[in-house]
Protein backbone atom coordinates (compact mmCIF):
# COMPACT_ATOMS: atom_id res chain seq x y z
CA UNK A 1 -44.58 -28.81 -18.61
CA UNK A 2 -47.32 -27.80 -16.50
CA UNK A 3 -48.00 -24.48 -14.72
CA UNK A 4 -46.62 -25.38 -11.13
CA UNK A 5 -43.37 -26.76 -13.11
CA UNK A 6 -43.20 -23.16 -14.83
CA UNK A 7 -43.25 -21.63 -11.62
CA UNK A 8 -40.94 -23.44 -10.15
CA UNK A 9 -38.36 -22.98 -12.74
CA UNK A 10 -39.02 -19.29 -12.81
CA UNK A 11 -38.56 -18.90 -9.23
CA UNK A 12 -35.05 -21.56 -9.50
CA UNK A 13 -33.56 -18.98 -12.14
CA UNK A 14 -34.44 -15.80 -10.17
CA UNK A 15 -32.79 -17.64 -6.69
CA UNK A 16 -29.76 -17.87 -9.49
CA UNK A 17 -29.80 -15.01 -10.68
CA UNK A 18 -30.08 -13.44 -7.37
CA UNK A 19 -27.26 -15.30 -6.06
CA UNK A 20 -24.87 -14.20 -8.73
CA UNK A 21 -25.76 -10.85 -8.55
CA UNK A 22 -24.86 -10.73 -5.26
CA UNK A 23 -21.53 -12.45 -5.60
CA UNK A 24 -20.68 -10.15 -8.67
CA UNK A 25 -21.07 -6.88 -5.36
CA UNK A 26 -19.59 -9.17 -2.69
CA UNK A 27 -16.58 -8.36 -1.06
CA UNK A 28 -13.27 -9.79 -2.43
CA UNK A 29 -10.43 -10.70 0.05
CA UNK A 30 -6.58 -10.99 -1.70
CA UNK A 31 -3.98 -12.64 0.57
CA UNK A 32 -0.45 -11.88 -0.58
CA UNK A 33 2.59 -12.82 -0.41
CA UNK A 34 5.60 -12.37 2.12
CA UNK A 35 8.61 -10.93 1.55
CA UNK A 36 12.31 -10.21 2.53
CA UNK A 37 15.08 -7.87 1.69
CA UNK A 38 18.76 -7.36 3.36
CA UNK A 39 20.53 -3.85 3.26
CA UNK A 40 23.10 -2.39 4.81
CA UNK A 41 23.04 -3.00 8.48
CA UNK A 42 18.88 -3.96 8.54
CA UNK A 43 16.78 -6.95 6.91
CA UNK A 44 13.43 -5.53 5.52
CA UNK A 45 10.48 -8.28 5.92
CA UNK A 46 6.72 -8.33 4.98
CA UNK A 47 4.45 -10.93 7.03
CA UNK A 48 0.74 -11.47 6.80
CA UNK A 49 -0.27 -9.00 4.04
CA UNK A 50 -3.82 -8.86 2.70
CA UNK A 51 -6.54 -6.69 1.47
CA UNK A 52 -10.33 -6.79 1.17
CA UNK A 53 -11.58 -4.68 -2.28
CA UNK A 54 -14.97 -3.56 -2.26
CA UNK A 55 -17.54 -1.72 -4.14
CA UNK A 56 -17.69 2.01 -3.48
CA UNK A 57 -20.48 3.20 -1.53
CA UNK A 58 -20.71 5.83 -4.88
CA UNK A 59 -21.72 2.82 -7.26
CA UNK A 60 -20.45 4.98 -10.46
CA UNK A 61 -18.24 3.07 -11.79
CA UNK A 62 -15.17 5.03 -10.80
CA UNK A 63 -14.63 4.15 -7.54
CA UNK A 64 -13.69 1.62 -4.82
CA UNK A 65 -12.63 0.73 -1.12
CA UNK A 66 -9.86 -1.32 -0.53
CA UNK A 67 -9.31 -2.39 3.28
CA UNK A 68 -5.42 -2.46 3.81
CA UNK A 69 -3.29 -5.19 6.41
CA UNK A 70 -0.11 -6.14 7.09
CA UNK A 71 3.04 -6.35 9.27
CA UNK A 72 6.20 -4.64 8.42
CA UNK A 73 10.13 -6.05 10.47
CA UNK A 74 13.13 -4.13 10.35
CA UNK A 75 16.01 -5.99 12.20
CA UNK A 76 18.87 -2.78 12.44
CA UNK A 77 21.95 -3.89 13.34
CA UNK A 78 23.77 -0.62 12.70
CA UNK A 79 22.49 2.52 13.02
CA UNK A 80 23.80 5.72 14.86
CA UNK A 81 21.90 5.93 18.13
CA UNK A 82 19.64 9.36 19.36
CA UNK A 83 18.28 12.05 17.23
CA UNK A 84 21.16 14.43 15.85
CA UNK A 85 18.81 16.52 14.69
CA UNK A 86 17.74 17.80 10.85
CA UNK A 87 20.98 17.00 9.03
CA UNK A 88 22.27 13.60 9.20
CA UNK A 89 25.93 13.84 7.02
CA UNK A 90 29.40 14.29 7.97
CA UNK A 91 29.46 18.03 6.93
CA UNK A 92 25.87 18.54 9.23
CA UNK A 93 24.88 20.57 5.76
CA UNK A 94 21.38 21.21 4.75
CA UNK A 95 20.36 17.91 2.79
CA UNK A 96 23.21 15.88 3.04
CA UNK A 97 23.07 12.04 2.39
CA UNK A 98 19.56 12.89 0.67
CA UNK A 99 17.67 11.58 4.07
CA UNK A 100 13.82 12.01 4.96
CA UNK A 101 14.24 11.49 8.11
CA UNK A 102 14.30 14.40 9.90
CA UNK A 103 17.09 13.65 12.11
CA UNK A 104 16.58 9.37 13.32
CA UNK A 105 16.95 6.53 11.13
CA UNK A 106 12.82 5.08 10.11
CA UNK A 107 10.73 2.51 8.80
CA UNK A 108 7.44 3.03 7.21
CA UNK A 109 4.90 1.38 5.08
CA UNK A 110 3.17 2.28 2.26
CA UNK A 111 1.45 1.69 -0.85
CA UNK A 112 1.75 2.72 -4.16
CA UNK A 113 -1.50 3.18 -6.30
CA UNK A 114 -2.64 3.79 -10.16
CA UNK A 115 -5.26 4.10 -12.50
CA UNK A 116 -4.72 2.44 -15.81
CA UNK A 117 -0.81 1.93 -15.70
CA UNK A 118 1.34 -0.37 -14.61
CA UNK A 119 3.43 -0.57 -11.40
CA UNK A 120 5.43 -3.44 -11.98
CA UNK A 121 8.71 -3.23 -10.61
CA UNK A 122 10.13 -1.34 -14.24
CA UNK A 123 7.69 1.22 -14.44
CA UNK A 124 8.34 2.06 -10.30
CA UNK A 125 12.38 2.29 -11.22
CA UNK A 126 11.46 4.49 -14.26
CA UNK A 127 9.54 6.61 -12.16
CA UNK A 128 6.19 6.08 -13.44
CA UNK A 129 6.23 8.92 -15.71
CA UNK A 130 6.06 12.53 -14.59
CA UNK A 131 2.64 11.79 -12.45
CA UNK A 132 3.56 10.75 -9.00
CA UNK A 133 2.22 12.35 -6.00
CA UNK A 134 1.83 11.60 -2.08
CA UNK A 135 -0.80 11.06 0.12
CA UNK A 136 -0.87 10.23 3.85
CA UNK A 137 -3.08 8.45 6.46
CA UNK A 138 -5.74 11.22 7.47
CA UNK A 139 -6.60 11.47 10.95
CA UNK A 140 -9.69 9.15 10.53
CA UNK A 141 -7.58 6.92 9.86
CA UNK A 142 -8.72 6.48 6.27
CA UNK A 143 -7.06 7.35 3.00
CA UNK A 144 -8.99 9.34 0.16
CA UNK A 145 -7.62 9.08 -2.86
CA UNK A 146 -8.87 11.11 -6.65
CA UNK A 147 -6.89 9.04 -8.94
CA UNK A 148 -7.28 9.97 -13.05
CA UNK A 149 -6.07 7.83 -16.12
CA UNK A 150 -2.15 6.87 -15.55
CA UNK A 151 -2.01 8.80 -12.76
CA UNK A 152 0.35 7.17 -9.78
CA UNK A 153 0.38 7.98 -6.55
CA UNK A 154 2.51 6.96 -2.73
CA UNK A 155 0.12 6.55 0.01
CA UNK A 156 2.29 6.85 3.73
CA UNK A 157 0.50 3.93 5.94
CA UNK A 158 2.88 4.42 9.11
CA UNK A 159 5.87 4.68 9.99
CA UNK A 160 8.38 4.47 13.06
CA UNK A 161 11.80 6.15 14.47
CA UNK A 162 15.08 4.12 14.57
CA UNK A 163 16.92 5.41 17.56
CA UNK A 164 19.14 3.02 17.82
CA UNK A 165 19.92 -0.82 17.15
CA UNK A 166 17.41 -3.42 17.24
CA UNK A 167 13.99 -5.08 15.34
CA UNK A 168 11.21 -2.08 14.95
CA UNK A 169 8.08 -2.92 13.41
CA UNK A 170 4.76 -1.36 11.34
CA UNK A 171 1.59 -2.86 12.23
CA UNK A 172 -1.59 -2.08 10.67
CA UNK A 173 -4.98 -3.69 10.31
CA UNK A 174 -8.15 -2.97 7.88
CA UNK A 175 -6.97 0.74 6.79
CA UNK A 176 -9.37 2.26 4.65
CA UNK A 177 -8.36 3.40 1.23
CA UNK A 178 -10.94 5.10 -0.94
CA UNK A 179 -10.69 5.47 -4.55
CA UNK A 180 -12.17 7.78 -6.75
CA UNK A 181 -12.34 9.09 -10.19
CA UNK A 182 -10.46 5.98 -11.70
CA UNK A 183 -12.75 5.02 -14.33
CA UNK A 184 -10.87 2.19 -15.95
CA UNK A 185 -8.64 -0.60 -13.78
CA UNK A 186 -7.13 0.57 -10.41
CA UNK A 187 -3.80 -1.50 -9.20
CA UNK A 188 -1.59 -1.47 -5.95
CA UNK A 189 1.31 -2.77 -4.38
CA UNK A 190 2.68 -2.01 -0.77
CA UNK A 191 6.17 -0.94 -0.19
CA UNK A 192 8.38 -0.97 2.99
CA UNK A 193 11.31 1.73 3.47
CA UNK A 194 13.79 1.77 6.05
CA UNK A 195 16.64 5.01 5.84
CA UNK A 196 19.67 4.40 7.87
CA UNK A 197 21.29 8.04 8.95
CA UNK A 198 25.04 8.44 9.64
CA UNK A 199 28.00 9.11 7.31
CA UNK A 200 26.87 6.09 5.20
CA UNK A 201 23.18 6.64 4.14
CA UNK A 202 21.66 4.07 3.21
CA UNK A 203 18.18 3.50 2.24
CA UNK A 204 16.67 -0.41 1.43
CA UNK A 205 13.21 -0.48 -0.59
CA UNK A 206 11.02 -3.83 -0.06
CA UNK A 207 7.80 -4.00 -2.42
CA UNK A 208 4.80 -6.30 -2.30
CA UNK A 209 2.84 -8.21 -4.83
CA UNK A 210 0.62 -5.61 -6.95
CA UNK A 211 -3.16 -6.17 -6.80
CA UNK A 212 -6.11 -5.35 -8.89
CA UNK A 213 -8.54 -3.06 -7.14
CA UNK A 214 -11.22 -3.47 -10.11
C-alpha cells in the first residue's frame, strides 16, 4: 500500500468515525402509541403522541432533555354542569368524593417519570414505593426535573375544566422536560385523567407507552 492509499484510508476511518460520533449525540425521536379508555359517562383517548430525547446541554452523564407532544380527547356525556364550588358530594362536606377538582369536573395530561425503576403498569398500581412527588409546567413553559436513584415523580402537562357535557381536549406540542441528577437509566410514560364531580365520582386513568430517556 502506498502513501496516498494510507492517507486515504486514514482520512475514510476518521469521516467514520466522525459520523458515528455524531449519531451516538444526535437527537432521538420516539413515536408512540394511541390509546383509548371508557369510564363512567366519558371515553379517555390519546392521539399523536411522541417525544424527541436529547443530550443535556450539562454533558455529565446525569442528565437529559426530552421534548414532550401529544393530544389528549375526553368525550363527557354526563357530568353536572357549572362550578358548585370546592366540595363536589351530596353532603357539600370538606373532601367528599375524594375530588381534585376544585369545584368542575377536568381533564389533564401528564407524565410520570423515574430514575432506575420501573413504571410499568404494576409498579404505578403499587404506588411506586414511598417516593412519588409532583411537579408542574413552570411558566417558561418548561419542566425541571432533579430525579435520584428510584425516585418517581408526576409531572402536570395541562389540563382543562369540564363545565358541562361534551368532547374537551389537551393539546400540547414540544414541552421541554429537563432531567437531572439521574445517573443511571431515566424512563417515562404519559398519563391522561379525567374526574367527573357529582354524587357519583368518578375518576378514569388512561396511560401511555413508557419510554427510555437514556
Amino acid at each position: 500500500m502506498n502513501i496516498k492509499s494510507i492517507a486515504a484510508t486514514a482520512a475514510m476511518t476518521a469521516a467514520v468515525l466522525g459520523v458515528a460520533g455524531g449519531m451516538a449525540n444526535a437527537d432521538t425521536f420516539v413515536p408512540l402509541p394511541g390509546g383509548e379508555k371508557l369510564g363512567p359517562g366519558v371515553k379517555l383517548s390519546r392521539v399523536d403522541e411522541s417525544a424527541l430525547i436529547s443530550p443535556s446541554l450539562s454533558a455529565n452523564g446525569a442528565g437529559r432533555v426530552a421534548w414532550l407532544s401529544g393530544r389528549i380527547f375526553a368525550d363527557v356525556s354526563q357530568t353536572p354542569e357549572g362550578t358548585p364550588g370546592p366540595w363536589k358530594g351530596p353532603t357539600n362536606a370538606p373532601g367528599t368524593n375524594n375530588s381534585s377538582t376544585h369545584g368542575a369536573s377536568r381533564v389533564s395530561a401528564g407524565y410520570i417519570v423515574g430514575c432506575q425503576v420501573s413504571i410499568a403498569d404494576n409498579a404505578i398500581s403499587a404506588g411506586v414505593g414511598a417516593s412519588l412527588s409532583t411537579s408542574s409546567l413552570g411558566a417558561s413553559g418548561s419542566i425541571g426535573l432533579k430525579l435520584g436513584p428510584g425516585e418517581v415523580k408526576f409531572v402536570n402537562v395541562e389540563g382543562v375544566d369540564i363545565p358541562k357535557p361534551g368532547v374537551y381536549w389537551v393539546d400540547y406540542k414540544d414541552v421541554e422536560m429537563n432531567i437531572e441528577g439521574c445517573g443511571g437509566y431515566a424512563q417515562a410514560r404519559s398519563y391522561a385523567v379525567v374526574e367527573i364531580i357529582g354524587d357519583h365520582y368518578s375518576k378514569t386513568t388512561l396511560y401511555g407507552a413508557p419510554f427510555s430517556i437514556g
